[in-house]
PDB file of N, CA and C in Angstrom:
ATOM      1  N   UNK A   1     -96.787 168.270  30.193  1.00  0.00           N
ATOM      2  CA  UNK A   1     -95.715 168.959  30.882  1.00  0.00           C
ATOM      3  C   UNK A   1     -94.989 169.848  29.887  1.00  0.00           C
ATOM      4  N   UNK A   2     -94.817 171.040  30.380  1.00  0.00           N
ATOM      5  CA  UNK A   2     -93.615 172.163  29.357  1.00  0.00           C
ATOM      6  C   UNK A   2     -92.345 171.833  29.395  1.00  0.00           C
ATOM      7  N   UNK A   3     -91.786 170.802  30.310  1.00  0.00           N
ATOM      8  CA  UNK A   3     -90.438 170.515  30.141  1.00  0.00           C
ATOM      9  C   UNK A   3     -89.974 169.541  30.206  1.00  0.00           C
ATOM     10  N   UNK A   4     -88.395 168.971  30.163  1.00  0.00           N
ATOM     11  CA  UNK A   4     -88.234 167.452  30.274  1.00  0.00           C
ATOM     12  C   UNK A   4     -86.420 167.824  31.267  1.00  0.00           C
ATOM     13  N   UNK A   5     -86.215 167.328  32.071  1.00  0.00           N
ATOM     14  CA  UNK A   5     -85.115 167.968  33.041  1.00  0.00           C
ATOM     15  C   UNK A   5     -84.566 166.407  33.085  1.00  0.00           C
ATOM     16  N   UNK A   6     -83.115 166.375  32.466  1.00  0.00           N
ATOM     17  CA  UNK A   6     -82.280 165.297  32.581  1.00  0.00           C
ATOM     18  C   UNK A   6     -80.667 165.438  33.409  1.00  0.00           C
ATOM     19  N   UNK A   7     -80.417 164.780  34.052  1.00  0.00           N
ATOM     20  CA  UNK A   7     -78.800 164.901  34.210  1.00  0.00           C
ATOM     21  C   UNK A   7     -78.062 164.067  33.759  1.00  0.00           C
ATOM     22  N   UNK A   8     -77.247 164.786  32.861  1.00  0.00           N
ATOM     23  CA  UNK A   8     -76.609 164.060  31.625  1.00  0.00           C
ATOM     24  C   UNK A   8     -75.621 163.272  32.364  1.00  0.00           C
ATOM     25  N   UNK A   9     -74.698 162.619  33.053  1.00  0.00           N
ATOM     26  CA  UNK A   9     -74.341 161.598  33.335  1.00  0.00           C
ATOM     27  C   UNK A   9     -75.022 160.333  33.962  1.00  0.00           C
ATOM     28  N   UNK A  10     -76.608 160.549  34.194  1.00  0.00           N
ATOM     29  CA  UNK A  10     -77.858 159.800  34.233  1.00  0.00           C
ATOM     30  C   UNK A  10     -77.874 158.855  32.689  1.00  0.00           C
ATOM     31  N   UNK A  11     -77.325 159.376  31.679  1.00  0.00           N
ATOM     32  CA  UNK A  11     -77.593 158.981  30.212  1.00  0.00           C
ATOM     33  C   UNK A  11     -76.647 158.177  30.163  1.00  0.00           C
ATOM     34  N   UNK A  12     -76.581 157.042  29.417  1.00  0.00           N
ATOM     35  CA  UNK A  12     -75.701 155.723  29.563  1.00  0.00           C
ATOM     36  C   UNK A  12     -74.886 156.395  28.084  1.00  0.00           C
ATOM     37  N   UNK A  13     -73.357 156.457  28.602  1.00  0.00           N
ATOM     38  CA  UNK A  13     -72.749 156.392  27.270  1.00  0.00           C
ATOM     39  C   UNK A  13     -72.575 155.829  26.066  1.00  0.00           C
ATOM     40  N   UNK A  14     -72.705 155.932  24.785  1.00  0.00           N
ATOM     41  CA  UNK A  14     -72.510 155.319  23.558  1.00  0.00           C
ATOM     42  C   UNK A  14     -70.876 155.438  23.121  1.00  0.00           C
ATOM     43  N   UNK A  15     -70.178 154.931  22.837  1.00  0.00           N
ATOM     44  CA  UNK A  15     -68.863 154.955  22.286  1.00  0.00           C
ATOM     45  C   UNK A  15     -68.004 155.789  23.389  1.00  0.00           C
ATOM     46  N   UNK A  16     -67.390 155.226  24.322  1.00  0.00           N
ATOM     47  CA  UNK A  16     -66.492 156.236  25.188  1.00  0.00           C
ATOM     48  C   UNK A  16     -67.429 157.398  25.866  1.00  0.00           C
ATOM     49  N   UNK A  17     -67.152 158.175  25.818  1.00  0.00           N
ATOM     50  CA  UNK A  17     -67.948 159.107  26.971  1.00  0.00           C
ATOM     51  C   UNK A  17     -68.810 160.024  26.041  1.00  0.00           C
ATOM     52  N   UNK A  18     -69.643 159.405  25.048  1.00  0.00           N
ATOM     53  CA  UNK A  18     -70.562 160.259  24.612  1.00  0.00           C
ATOM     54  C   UNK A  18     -72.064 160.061  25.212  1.00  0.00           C
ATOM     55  N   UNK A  19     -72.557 161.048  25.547  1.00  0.00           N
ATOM     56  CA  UNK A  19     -74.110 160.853  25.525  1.00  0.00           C
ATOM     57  C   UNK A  19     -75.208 161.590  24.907  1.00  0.00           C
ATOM     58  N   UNK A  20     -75.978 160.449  24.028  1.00  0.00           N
ATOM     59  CA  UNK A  20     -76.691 161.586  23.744  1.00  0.00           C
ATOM     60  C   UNK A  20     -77.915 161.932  24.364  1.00  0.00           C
ATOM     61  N   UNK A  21     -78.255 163.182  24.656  1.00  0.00           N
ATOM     62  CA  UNK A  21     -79.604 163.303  25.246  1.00  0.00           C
ATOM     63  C   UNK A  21     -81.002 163.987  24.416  1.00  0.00           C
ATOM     64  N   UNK A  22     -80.760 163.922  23.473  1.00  0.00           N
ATOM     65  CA  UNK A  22     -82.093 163.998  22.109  1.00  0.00           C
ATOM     66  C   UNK A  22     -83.425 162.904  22.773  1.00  0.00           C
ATOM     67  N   UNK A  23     -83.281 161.660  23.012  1.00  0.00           N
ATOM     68  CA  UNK A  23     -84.585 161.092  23.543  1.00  0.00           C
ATOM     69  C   UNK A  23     -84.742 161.221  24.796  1.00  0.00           C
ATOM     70  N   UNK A  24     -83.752 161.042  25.980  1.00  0.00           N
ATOM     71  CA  UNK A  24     -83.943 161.408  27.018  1.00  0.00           C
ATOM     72  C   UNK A  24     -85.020 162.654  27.524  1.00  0.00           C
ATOM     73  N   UNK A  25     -84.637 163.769  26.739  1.00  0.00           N
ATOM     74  CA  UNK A  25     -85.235 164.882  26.839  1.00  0.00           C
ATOM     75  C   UNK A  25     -86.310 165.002  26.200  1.00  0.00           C
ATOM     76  N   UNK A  26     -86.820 164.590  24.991  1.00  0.00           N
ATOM     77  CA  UNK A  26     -87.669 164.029  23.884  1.00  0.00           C
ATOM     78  C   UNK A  26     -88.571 165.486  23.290  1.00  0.00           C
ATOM     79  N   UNK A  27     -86.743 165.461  22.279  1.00  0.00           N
ATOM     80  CA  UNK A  27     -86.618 166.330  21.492  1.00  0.00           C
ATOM     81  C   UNK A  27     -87.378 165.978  20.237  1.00  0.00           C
ATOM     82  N   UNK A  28     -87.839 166.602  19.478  1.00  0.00           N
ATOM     83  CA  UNK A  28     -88.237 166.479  18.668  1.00  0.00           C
ATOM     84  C   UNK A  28     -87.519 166.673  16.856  1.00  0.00           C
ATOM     85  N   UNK A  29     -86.635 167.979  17.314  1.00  0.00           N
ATOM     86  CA  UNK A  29     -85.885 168.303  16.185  1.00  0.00           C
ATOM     87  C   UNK A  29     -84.057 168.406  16.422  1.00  0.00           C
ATOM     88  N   UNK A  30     -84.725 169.063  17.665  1.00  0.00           N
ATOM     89  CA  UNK A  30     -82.943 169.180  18.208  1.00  0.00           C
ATOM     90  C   UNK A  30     -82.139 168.252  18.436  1.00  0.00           C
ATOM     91  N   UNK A  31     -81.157 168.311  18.100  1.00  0.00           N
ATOM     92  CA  UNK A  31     -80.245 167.007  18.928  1.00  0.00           C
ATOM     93  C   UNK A  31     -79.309 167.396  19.887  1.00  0.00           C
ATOM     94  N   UNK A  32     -78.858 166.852  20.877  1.00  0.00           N
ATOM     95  CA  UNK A  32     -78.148 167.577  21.959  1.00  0.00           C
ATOM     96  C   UNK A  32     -77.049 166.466  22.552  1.00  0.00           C
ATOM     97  N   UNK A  33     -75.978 166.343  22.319  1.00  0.00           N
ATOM     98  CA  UNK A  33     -75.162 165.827  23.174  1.00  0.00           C
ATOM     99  C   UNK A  33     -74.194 166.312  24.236  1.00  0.00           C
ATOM    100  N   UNK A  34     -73.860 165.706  25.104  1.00  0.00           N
ATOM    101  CA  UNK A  34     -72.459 165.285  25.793  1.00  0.00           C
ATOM    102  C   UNK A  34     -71.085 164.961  25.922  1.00  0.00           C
ATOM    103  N   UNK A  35     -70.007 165.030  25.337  1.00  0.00           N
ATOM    104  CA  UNK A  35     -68.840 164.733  24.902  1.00  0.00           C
ATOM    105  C   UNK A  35     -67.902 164.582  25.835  1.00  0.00           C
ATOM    106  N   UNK A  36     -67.589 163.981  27.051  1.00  0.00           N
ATOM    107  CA  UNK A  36     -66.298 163.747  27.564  1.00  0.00           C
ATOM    108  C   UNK A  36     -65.418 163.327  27.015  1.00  0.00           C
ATOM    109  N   UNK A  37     -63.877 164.087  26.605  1.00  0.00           N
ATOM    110  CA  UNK A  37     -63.026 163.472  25.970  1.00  0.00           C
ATOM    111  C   UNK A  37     -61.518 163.465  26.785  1.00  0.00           C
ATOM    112  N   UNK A  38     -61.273 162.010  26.572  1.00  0.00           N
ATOM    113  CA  UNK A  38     -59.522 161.489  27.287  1.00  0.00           C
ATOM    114  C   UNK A  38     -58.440 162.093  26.804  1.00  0.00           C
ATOM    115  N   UNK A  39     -57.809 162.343  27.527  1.00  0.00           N
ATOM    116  CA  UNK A  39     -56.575 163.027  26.706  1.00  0.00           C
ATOM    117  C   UNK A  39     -55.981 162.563  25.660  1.00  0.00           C
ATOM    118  N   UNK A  40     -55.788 163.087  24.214  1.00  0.00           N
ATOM    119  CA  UNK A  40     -55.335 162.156  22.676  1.00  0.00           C
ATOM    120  C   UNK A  40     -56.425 161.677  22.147  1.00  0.00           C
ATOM    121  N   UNK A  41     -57.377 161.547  22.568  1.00  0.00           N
ATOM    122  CA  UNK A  41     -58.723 160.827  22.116  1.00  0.00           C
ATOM    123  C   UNK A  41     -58.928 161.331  20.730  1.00  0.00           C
ATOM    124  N   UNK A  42     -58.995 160.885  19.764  1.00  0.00           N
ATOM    125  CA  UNK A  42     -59.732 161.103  18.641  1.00  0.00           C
ATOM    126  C   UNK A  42     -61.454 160.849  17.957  1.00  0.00           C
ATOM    127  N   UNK A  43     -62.345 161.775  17.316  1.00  0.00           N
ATOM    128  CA  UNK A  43     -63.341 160.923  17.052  1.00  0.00           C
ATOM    129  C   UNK A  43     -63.497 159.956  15.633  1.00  0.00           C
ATOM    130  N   UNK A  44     -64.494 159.786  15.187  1.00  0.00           N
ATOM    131  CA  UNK A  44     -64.448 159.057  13.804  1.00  0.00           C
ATOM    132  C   UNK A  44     -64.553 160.491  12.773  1.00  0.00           C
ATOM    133  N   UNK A  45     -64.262 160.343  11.684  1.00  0.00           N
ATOM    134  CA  UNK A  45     -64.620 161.499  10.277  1.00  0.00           C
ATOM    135  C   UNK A  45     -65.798 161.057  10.358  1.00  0.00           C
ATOM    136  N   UNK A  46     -66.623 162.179  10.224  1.00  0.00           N
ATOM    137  CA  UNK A  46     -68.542 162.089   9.758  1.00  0.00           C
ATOM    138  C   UNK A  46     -68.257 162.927   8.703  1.00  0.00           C
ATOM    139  N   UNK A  47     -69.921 162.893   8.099  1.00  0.00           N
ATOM    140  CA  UNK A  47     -71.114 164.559   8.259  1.00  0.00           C
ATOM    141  C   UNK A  47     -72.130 163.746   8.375  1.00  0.00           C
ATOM    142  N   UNK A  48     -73.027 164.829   8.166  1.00  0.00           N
ATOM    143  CA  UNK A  48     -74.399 164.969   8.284  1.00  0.00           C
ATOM    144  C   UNK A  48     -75.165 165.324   7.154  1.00  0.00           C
ATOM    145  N   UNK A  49     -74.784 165.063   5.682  1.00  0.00           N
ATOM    146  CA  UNK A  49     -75.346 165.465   4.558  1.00  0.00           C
ATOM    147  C   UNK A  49     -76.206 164.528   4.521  1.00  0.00           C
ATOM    148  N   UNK A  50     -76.756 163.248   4.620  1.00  0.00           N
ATOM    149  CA  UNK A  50     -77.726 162.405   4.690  1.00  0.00           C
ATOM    150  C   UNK A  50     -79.340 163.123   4.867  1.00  0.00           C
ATOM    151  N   UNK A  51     -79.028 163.683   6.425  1.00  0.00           N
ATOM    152  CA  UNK A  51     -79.772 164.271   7.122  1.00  0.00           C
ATOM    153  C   UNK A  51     -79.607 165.591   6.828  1.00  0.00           C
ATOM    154  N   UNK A  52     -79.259 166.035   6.383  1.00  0.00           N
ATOM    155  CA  UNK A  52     -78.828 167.398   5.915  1.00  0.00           C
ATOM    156  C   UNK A  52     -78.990 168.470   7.639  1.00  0.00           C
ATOM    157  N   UNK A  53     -78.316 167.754   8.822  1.00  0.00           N
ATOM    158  CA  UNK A  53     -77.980 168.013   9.801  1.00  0.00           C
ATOM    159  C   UNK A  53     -76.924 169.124  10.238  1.00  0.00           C
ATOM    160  N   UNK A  54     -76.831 170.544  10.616  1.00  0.00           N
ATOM    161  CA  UNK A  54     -75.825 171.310  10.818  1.00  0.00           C
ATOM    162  C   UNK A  54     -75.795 171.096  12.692  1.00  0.00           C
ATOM    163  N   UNK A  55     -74.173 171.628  12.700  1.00  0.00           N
ATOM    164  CA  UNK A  55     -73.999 170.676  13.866  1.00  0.00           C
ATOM    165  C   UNK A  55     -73.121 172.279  14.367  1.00  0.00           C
ATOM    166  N   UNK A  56     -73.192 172.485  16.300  1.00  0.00           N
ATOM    167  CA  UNK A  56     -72.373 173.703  16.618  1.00  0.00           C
ATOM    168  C   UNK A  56     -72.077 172.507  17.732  1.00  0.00           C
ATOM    169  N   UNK A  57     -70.466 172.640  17.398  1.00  0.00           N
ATOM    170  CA  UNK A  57     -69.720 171.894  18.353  1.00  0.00           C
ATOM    171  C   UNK A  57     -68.966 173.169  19.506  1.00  0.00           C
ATOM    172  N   UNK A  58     -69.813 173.218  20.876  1.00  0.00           N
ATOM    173  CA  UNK A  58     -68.817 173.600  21.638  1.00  0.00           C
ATOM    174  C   UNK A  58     -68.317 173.469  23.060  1.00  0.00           C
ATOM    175  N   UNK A  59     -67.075 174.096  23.078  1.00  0.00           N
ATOM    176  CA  UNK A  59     -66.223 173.260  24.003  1.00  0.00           C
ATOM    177  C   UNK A  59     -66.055 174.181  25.552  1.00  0.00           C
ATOM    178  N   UNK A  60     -66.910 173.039  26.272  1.00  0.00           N
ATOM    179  CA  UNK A  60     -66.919 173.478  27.296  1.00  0.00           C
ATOM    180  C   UNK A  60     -65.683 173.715  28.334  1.00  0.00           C
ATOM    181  N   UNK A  61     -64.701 172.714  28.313  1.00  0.00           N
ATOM    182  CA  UNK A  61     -63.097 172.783  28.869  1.00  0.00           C
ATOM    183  C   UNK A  61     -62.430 171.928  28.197  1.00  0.00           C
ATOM    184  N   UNK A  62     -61.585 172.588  28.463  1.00  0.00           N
ATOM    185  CA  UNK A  62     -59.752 171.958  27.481  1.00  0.00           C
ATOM    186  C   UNK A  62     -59.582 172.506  26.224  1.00  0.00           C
ATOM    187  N   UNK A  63     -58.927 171.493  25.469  1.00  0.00           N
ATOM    188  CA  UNK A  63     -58.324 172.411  24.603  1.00  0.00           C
ATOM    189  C   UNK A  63     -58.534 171.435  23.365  1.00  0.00           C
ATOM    190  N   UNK A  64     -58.847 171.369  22.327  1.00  0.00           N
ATOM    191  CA  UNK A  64     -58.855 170.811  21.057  1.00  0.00           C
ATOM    192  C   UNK A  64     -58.833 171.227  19.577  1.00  0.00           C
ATOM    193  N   UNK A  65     -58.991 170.197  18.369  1.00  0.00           N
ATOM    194  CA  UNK A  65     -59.309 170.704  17.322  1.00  0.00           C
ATOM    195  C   UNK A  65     -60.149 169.839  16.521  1.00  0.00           C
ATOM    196  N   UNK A  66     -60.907 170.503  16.089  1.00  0.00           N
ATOM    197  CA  UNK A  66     -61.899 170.364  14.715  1.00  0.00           C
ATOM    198  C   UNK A  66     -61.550 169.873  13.740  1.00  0.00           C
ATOM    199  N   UNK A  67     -61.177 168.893  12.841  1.00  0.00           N
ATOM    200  CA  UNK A  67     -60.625 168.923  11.496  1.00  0.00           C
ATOM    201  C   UNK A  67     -62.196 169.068  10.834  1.00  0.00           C
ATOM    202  N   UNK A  68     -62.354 170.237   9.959  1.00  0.00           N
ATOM    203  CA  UNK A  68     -62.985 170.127   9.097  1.00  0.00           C
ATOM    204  C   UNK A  68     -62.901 170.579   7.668  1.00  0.00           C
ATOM    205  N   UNK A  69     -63.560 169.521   6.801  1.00  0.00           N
ATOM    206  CA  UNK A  69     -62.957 169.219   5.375  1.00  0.00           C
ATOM    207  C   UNK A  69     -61.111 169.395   5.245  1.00  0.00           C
ATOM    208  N   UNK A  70     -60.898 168.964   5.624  1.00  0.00           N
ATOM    209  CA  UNK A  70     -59.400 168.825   5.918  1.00  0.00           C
ATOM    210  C   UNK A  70     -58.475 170.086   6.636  1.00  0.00           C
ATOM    211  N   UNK A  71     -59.024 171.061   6.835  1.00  0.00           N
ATOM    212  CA  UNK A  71     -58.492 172.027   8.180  1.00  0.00           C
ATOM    213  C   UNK A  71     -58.801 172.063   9.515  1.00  0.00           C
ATOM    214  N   UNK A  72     -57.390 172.435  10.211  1.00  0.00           N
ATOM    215  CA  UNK A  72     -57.763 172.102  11.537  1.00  0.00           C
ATOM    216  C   UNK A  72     -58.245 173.669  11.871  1.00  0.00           C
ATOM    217  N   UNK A  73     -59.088 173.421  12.841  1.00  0.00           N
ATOM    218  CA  UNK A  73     -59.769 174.309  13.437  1.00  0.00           C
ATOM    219  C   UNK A  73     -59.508 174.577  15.356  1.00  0.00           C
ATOM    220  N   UNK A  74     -58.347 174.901  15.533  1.00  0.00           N
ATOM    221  CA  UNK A  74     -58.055 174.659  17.134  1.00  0.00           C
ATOM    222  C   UNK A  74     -59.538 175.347  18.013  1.00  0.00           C
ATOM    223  N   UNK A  75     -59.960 174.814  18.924  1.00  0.00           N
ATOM    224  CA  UNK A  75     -60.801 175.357  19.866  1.00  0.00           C
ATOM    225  C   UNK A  75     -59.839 175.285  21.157  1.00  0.00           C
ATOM    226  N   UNK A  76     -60.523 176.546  21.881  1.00  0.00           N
ATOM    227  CA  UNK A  76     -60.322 176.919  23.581  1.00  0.00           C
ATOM    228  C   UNK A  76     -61.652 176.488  24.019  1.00  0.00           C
ATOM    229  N   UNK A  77     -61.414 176.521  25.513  1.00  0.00           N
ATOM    230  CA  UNK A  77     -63.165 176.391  26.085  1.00  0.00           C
ATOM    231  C   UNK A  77     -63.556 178.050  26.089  1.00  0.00           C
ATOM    232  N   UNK A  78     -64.732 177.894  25.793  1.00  0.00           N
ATOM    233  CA  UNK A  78     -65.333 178.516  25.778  1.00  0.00           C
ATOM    234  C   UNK A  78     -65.674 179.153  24.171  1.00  0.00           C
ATOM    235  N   UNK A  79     -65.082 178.998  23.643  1.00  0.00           N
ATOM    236  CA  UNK A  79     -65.303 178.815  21.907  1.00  0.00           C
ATOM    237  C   UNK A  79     -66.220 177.804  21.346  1.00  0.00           C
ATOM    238  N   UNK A  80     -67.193 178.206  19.960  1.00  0.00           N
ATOM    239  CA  UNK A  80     -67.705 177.217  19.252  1.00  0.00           C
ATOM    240  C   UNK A  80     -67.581 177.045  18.355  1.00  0.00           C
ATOM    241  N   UNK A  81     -67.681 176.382  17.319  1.00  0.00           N
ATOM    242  CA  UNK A  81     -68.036 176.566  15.448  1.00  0.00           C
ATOM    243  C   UNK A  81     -68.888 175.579  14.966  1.00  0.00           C
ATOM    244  N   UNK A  82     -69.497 175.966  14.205  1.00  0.00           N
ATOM    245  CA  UNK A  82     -70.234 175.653  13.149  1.00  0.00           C
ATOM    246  C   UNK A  82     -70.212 174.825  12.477  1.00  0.00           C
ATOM    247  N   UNK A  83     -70.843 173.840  11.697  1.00  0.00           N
ATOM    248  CA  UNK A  83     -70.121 173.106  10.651  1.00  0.00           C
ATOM    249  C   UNK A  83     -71.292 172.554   9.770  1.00  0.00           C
ATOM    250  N   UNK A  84     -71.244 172.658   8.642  1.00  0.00           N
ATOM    251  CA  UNK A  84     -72.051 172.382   7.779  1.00  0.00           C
ATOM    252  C   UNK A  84     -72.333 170.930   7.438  1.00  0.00           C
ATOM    253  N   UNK A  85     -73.790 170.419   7.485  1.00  0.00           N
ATOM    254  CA  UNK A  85     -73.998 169.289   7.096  1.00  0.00           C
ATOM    255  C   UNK A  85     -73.221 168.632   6.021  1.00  0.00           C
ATOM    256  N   UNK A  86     -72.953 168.972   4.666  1.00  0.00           N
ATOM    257  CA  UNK A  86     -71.682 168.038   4.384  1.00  0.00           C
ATOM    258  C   UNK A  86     -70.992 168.262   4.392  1.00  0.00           C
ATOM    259  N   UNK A  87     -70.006 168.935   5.396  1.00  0.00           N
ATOM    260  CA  UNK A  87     -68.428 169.077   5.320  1.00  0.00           C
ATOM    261  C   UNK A  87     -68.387 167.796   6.639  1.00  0.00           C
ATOM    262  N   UNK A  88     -67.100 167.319   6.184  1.00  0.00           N
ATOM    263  CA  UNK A  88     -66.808 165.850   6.897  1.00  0.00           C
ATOM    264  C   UNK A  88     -65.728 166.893   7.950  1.00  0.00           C
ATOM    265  N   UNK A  89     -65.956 166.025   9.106  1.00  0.00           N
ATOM    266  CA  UNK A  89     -65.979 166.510  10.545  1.00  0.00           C
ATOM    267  C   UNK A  89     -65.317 165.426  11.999  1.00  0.00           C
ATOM    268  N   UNK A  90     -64.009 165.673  12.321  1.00  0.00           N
ATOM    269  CA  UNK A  90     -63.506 165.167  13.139  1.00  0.00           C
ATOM    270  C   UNK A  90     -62.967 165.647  14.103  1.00  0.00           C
ATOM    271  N   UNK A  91     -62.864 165.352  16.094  1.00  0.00           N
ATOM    272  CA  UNK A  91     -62.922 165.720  16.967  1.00  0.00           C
ATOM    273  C   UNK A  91     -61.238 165.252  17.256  1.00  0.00           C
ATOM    274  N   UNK A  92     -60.253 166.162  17.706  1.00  0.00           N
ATOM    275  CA  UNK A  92     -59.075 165.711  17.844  1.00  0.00           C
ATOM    276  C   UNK A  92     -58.880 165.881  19.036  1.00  0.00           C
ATOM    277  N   UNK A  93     -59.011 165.301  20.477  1.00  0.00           N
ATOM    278  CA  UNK A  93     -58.530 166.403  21.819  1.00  0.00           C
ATOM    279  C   UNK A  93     -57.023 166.292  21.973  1.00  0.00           C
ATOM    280  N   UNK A  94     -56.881 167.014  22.543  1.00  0.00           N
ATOM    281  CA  UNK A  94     -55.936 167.811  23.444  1.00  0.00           C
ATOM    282  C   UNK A  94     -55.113 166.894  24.414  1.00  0.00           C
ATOM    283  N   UNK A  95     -54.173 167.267  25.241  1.00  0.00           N
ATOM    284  CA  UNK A  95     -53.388 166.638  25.891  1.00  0.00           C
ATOM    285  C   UNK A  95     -54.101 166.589  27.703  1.00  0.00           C
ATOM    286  N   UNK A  96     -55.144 167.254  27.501  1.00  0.00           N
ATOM    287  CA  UNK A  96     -55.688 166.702  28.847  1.00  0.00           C
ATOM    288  C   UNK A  96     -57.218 166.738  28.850  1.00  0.00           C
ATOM    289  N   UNK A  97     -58.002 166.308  29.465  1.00  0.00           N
ATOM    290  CA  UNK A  97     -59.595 165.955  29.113  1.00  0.00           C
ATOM    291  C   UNK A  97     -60.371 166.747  29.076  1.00  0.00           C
ATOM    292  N   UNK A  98     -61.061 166.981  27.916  1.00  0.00           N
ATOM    293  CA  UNK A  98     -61.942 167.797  27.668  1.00  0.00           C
ATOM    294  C   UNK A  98     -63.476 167.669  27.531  1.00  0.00           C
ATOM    295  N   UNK A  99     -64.585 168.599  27.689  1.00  0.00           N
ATOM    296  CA  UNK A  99     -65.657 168.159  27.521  1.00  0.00           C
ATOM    297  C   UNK A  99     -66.517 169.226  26.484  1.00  0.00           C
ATOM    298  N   UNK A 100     -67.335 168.771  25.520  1.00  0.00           N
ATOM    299  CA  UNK A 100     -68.031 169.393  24.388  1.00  0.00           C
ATOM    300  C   UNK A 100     -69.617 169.267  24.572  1.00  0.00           C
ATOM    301  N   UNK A 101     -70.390 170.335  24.053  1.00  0.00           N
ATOM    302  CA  UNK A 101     -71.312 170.010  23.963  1.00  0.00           C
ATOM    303  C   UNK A 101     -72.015 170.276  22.268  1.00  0.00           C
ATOM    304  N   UNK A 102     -72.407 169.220  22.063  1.00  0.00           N
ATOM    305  CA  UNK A 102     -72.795 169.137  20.322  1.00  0.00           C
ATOM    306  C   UNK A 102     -74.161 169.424  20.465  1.00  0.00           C
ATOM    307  N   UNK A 103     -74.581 170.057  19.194  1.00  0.00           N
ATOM    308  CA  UNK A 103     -75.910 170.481  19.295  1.00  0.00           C
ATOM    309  C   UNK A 103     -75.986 170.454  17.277  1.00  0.00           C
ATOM    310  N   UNK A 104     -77.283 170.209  17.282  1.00  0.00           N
ATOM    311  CA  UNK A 104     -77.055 169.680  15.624  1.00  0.00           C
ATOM    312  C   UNK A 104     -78.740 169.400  15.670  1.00  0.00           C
ATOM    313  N   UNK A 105     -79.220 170.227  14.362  1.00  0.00           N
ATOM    314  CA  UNK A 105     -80.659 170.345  13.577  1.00  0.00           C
ATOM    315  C   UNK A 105     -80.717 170.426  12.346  1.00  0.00           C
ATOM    316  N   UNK A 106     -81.945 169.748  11.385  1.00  0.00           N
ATOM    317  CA  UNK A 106     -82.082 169.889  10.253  1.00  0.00           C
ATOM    318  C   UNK A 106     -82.646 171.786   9.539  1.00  0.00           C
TER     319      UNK A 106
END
């Protein structure tokens, strides 16, 4: 088959309203998530230097910010950015619920 067709609230969440759909879809390199976020919700500090993983976080509605390597980075929907496998990387939302979509390859 040429394709793999998922509906991402079909995907069982990991930690609060994340899903990821990298096997679902059975990606090979890409990674692709889901992000529903509660209003105030914070995520954990990462990176991705392990994996030497670059990651485009973007935001489909609401309003948030990025802390990366210690600057905040406000997003609107419809905005994305970038972020480099080791710069350490945290998801701050907004005062009402937002949803992201992460996308991240070696």
């Amino acid at each position: 088959m040429s394709y793999t067709k998922v509906e991402y609230e079909d995907v069982e969440p990991v930690g609060g309203g994340l899903r990821f759909l990298r096997e679902p879809l059975g990606c090979e390199q890409l990674g692709i998530s889901v992000l529903d976020c509660e209003p105030g919700w914070s995520g954990k500090l990462h990176d991705h230097g392990d994996q030497q993983q670059e990651e485009v976080y973007f935001l489909v509605e609401g309003a948030a910010t990025i802390t990366i390597d210690n600057e905040a980075v406000p997003l609107e929907a419809g905005e994305a950015v970038r972020v480099d496998p080791d710069s350490e990387r945290q998801i701050h939302n907004g005062d009402a619920p937002s949803q992201f979509v992460l996308v991240g390859a070696p």
